[in-house]
Protein backbone atom coordinates (compact mmCIF):
# COMPACT_ATOMS: atom_id res chain seq x y z
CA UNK A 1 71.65 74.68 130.53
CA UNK A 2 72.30 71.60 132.83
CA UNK A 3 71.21 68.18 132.13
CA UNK A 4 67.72 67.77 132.64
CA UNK A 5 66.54 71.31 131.52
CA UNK A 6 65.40 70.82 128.44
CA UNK A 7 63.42 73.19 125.86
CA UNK A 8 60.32 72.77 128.01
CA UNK A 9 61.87 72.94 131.11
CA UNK A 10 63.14 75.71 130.47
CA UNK A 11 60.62 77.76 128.78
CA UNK A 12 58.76 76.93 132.00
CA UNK A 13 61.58 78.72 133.58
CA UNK A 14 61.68 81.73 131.53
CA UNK A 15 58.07 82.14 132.38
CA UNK A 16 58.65 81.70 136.00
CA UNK A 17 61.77 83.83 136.40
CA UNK A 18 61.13 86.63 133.68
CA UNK A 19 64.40 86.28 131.25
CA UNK A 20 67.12 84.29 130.82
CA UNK A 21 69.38 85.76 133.19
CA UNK A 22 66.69 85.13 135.79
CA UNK A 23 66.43 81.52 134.75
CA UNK A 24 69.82 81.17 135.36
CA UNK A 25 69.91 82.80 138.55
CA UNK A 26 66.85 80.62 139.40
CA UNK A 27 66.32 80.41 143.40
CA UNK A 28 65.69 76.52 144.80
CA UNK A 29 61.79 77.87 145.11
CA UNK A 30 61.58 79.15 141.74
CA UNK A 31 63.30 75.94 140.10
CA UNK A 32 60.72 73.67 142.08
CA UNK A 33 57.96 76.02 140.85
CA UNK A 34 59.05 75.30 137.00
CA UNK A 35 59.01 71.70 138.17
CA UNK A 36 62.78 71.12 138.36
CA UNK A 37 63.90 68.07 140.30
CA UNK A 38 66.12 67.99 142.90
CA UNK A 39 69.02 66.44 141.34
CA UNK A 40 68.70 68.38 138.19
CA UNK A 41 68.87 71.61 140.44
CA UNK A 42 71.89 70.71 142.00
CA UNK A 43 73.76 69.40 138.68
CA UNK A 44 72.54 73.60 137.48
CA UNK A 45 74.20 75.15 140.55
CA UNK A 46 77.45 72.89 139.80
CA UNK A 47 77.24 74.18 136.33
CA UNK A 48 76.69 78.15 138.11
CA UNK A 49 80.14 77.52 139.83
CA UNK A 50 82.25 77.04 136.97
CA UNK A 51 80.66 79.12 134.28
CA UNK A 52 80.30 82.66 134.12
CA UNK A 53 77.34 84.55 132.03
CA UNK A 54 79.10 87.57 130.88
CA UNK A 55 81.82 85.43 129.70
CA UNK A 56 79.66 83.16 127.17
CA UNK A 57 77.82 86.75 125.98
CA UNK A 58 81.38 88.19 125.28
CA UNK A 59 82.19 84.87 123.73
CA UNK A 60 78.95 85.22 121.56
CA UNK A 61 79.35 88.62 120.66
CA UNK A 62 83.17 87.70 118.96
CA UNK A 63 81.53 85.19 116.71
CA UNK A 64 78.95 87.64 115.59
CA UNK A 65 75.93 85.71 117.48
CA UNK A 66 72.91 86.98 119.15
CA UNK A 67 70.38 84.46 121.67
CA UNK A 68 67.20 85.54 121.71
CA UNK A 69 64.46 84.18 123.66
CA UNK A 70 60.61 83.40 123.97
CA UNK A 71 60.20 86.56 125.97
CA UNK A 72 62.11 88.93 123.21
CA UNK A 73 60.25 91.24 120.97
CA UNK A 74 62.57 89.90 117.99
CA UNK A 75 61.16 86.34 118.38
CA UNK A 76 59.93 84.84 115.06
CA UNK A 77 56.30 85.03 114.88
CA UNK A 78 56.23 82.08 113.34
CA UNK A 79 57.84 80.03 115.29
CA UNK A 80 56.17 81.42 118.62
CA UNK A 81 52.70 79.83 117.39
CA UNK A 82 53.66 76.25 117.52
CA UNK A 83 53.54 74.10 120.68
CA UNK A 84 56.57 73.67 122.21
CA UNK A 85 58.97 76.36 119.88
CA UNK A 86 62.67 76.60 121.38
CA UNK A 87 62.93 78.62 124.31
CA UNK A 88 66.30 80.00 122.61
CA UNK A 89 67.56 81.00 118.78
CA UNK A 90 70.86 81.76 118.32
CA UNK A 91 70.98 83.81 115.54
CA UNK A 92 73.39 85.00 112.88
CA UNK A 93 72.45 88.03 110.51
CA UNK A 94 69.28 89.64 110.86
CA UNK A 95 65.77 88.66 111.45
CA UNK A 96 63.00 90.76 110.14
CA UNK A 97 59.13 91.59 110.83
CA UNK A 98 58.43 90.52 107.03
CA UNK A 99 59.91 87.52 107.52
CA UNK A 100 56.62 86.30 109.25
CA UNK A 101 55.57 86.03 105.18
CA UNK A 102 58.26 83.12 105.17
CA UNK A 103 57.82 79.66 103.14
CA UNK A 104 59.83 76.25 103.09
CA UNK A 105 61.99 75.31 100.13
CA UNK A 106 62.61 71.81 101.12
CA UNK A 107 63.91 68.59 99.31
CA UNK A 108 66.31 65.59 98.61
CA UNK A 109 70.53 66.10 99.02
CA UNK A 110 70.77 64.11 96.51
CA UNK A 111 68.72 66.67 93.84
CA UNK A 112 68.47 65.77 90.31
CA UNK A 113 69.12 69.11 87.68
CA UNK A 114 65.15 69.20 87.61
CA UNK A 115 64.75 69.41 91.50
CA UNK A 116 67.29 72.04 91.65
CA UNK A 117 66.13 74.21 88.76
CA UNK A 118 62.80 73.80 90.11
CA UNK A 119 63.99 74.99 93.85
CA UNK A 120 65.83 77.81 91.95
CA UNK A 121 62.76 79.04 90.12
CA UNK A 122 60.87 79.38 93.14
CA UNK A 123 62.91 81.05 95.48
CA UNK A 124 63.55 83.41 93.06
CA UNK A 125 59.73 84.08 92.36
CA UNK A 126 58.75 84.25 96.17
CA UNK A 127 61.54 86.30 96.31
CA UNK A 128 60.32 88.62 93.85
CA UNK A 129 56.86 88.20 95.61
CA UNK A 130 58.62 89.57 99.03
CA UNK A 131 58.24 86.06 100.48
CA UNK A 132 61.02 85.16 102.66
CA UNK A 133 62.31 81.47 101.59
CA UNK A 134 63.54 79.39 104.27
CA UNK A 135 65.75 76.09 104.37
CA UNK A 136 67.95 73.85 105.71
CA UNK A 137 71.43 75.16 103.91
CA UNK A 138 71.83 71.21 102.99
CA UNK A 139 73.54 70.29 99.96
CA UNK A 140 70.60 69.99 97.20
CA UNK A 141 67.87 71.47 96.41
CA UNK A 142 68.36 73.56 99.92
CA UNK A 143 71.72 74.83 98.55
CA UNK A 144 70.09 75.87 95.25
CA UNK A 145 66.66 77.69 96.75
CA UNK A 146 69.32 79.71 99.13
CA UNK A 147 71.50 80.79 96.59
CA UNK A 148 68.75 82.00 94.30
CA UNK A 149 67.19 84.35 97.20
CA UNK A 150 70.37 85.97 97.58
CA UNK A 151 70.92 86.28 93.77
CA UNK A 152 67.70 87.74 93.10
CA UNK A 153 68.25 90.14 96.57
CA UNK A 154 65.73 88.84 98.35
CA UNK A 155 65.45 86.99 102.12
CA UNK A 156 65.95 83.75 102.88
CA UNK A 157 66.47 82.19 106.45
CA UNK A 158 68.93 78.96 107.07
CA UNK A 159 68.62 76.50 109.22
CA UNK A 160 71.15 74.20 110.91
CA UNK A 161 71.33 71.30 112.96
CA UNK A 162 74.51 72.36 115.03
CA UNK A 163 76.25 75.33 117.10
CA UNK A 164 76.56 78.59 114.27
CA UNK A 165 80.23 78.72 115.02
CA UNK A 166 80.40 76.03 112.08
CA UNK A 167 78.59 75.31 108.90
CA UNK A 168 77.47 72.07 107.72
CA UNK A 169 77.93 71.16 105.10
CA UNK A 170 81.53 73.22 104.89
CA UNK A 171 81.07 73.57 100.90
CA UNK A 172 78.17 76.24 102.31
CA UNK A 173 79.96 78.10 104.64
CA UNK A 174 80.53 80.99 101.78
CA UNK A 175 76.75 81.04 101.24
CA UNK A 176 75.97 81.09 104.86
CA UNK A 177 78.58 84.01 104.86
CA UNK A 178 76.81 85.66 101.75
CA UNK A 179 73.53 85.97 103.48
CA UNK A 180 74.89 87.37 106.93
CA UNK A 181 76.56 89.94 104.93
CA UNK A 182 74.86 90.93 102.09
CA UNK A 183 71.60 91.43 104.83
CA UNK A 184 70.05 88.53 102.87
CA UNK A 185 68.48 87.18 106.18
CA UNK A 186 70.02 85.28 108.57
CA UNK A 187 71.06 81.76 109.66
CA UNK A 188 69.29 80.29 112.84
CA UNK A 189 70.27 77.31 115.28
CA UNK A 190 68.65 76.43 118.57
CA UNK A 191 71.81 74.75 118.84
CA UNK A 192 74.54 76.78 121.19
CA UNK A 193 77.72 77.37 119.91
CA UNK A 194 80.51 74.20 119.77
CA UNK A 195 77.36 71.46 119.41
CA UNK A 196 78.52 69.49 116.61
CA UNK A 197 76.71 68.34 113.38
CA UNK A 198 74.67 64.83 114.41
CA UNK A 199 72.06 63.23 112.33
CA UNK A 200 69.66 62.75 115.75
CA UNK A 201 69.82 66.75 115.16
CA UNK A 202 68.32 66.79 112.05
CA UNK A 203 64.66 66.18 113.06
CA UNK A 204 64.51 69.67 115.58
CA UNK A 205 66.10 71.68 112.54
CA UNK A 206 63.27 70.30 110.25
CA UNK A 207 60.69 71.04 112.69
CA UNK A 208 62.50 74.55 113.90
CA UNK A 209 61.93 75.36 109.22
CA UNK A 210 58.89 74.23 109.53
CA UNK A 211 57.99 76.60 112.20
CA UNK A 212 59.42 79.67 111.02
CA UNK A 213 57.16 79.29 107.90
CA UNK A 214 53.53 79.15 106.50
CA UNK A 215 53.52 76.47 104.50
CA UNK A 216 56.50 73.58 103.25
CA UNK A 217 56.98 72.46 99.93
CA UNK A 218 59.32 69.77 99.67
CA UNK A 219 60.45 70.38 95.89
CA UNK A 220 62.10 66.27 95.33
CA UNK A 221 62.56 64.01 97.68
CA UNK A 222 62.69 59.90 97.37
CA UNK A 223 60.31 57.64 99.24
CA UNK A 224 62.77 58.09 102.38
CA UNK A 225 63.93 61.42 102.33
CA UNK A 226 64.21 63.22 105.12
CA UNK A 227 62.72 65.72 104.02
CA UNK A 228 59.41 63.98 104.50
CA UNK A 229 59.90 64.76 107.90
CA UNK A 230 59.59 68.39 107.53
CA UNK A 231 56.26 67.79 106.06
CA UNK A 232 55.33 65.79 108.71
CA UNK A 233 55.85 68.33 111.30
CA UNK A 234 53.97 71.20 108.96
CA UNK A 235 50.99 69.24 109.41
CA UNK A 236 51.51 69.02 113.01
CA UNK A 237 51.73 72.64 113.40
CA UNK A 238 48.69 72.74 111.53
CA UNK A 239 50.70 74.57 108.60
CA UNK A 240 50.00 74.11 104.37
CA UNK A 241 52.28 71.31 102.90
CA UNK A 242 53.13 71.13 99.33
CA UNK A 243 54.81 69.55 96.61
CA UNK A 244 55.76 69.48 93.43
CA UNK A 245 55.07 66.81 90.98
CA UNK A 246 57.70 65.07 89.30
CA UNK A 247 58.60 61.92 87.19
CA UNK A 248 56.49 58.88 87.96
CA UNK A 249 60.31 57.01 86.79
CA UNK A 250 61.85 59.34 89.00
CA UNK A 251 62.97 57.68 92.39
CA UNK A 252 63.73 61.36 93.79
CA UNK A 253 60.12 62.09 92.95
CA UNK A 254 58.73 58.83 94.85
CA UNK A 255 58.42 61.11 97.98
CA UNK A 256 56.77 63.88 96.83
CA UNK A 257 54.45 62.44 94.31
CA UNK A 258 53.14 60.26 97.32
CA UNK A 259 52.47 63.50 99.47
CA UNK A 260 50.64 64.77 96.60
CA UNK A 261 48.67 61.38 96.61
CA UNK A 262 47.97 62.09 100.05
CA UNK A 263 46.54 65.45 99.69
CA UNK A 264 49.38 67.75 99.44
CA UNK A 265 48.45 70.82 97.48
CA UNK A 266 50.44 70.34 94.46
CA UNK A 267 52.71 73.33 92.90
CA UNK A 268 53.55 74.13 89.39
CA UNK A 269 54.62 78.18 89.71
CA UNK A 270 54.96 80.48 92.88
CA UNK A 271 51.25 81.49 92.54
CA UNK A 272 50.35 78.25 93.92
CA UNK A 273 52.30 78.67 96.90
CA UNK A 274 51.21 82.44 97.62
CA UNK A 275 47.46 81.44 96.96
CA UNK A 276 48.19 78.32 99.54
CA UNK A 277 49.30 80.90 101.97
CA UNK A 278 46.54 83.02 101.69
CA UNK A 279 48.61 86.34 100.08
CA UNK A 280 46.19 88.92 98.58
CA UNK A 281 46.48 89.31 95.20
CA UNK A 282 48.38 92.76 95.21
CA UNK A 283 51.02 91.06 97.33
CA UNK A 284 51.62 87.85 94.90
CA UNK A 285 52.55 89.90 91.99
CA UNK A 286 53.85 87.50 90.08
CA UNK A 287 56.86 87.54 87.49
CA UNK A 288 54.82 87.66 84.24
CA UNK A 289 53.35 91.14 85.58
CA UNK A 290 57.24 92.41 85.53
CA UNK A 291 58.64 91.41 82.24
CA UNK A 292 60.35 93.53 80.48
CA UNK A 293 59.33 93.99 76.93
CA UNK A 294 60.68 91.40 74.62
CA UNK A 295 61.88 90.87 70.99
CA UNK A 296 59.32 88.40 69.01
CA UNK A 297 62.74 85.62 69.15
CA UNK A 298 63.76 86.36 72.62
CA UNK A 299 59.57 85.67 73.29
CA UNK A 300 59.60 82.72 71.50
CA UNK A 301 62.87 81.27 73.04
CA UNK A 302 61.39 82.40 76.33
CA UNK A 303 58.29 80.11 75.88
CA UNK A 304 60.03 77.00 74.92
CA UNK A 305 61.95 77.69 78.37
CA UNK A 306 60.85 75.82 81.38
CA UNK A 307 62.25 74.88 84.96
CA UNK A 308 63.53 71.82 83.10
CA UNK A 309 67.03 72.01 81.75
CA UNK A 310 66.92 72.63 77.30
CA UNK A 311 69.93 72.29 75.56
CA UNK A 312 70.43 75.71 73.18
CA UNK A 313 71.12 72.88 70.11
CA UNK A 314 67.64 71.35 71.24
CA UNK A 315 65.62 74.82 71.11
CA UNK A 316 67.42 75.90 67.66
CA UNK A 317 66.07 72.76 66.32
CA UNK A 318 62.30 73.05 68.22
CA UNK A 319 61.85 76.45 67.30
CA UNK A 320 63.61 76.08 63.56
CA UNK A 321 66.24 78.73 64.81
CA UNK A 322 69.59 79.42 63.78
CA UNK A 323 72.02 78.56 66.78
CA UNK A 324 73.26 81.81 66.72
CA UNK A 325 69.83 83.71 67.07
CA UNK A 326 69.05 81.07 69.64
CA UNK A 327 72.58 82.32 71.41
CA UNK A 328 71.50 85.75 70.65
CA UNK A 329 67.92 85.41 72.33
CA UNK A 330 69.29 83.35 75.30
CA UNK A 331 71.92 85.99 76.10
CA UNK A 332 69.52 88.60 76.35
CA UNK A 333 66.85 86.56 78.28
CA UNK A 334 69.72 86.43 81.11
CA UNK A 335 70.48 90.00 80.48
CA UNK A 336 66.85 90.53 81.55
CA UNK A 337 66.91 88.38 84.26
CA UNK A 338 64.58 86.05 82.90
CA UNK A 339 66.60 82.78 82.06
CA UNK A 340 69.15 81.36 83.44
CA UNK A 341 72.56 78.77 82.33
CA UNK A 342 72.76 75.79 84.76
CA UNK A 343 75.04 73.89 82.20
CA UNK A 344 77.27 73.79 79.11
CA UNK A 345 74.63 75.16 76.57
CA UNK A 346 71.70 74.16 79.05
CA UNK A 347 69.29 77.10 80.51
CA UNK A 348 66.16 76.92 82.27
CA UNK A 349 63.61 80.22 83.25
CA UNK A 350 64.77 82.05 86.00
């Protein structure tokens, strides 16, 4: 839109004119009546003369991009509760009436191999819960809780803070690609196509996740993270914030064990996100209720897993194990799904 229309302007306008074409096609009486001004008005008609409608849906359509607006059935549920949501999502994929059970995987760039086996472990629980996980596609711990969803064939939603005719970070743009077309979800922007990545972006795609979901859990983040923010505007919309605990040594725990000082409901496993959300208990079936049967070694091994990182050489020794029946039992845990490498000879639970 022209300068001087912004999201509240022009969600005033959709409601005065109907839809977006109408809002474009505004009359003089009908921009005063969304409380236009003058000059803004006539910089809109300039803008009329030299752009044409069809052409921008034709050039949305080629890059595989739908706008939908406030007034559109297909509107996030979500996101249509909070004051002020963007008048306009472009969207890439496909948006879906379960994702209204959606949560926030949230967290530091800079994510340490506990934040990120952490943010794995979760996203791949919710997803097993039929919770829709929903981030920023950052590098990090938002990298890690996307690519788990889509492993484990579940949804997950990415947000950016630029036009969807690019990805940012570019190391992502094969993920982002994964999750358009493996029907993983989708990847949002209330940013049009050919707006650039900009850090004064940032803040509307933190508030735009934290609208599209239930409740945030920022999973690591240092005393200045920005994912901090995100919490901050959960609370606003008057939605759960979480966190989960982490090293008192730990700078990229500084953040979210002061949230958790604050009252943030802390998180150790899924449950405590679907109980925070208010899921009944035959929707948060959990993972335990789902394992497969197991060997008394591949149990054992199993147990001494956790979301932290264990060498194989480290649970030979705990366990009094042979390293090959620890190899054994590991390599059958990820045949079942139910642990997972993240290193040379290191594996977490999955």
């Amino acid at each position: 839109m022209a300068a001087g229309i912004g999201p509240v302007r022009f969600q005033r306008l959709l409601e005065v004119c109907g839809s977006a074409r109408g809002a474009w096609e505004a009359t003089d009486l009908e921009l005063a009546a969304a409380g236009v001004e003058r000059r803004t008005a006539e910089s809109l008609r300039r803008l009329r003369q030299r752009t044409a409608p069809d052409a921008v849906g034709r050039r949305l359509a080629q890059l595989g991009i739908r706008a939908i607006t406030l007034l559109d059935d297909g509107y996030p549920t979500n996101l249509r509760d909070v004051a002020d949501p963007p008048p306009v999502l472009f969207v890439r994929g496909r948006l879906a009436a379960r994702d209204a059970r959606a949560v926030a995987l949230v967290g530091t760039r800079r994510a340490t191999s506990y934040g990120q086996a952490v943010a794995d472990r979760l996203a791949r629980e919710l997803a097993a819960a039929g919770v829709t996980v929903v981030s920023g596609l950052a590098r990090g711990v938002d990298t890690a809780a996307h690519r788990a969803v889509v492993q484990a064939g579940g949804r997950t939603i990415a947000v950016l803070g630029n036009g969807l005719d690019q990805v940012y970070p570019p190391e992502n743009a094969g993920l982002a690609r994964q999750i358009v077309e493996n029907d993983a979800g989708a990847v949002v922007s209330e940013f049009a196509p050919g707006v650039r990545p900009d850090a004064v972006n940032f803040p509307r795609r933190n508030r735009l996740i934290s609208g599209l979901s239930l409740g945030t859990v920022i999973v690591e983040a240092g005393e200045h993270s920005g994912a901090l923010i995100t919490a901050d505007f959960a609370l606003e919309q008057g939605r759960d914030v979480l966190a989960v605990p982490g090293s008192i040594f730990g700078p990229m725990s500084a953040g979210t064990n002061e949230l958790l000082r604050q009252g943030a409901t802390p998180v150790t496993c899924a449950q405590d996100i679907l109980e925070a959300i208010g899921a009944t208990p035959a929707e948060a079936t959990t993972l335990a209720q789902h394992l497969p049967e197991l060997g008394a070694r591949e149990g054992c091994v199993l147990e001494a897993l956790s979301a932290e990182p264990h060498h194989a050489d480290e649970l030979a020794r705990t366990l009094r194990l042979s390293s090959g029946e620890v190899a054994a039992a590991l390599a059958m845990l990820e045949l079942k799904g139910l642990a997972r490498q993240v290193g040379s000879m290191l594996y977490t639970r999955a």
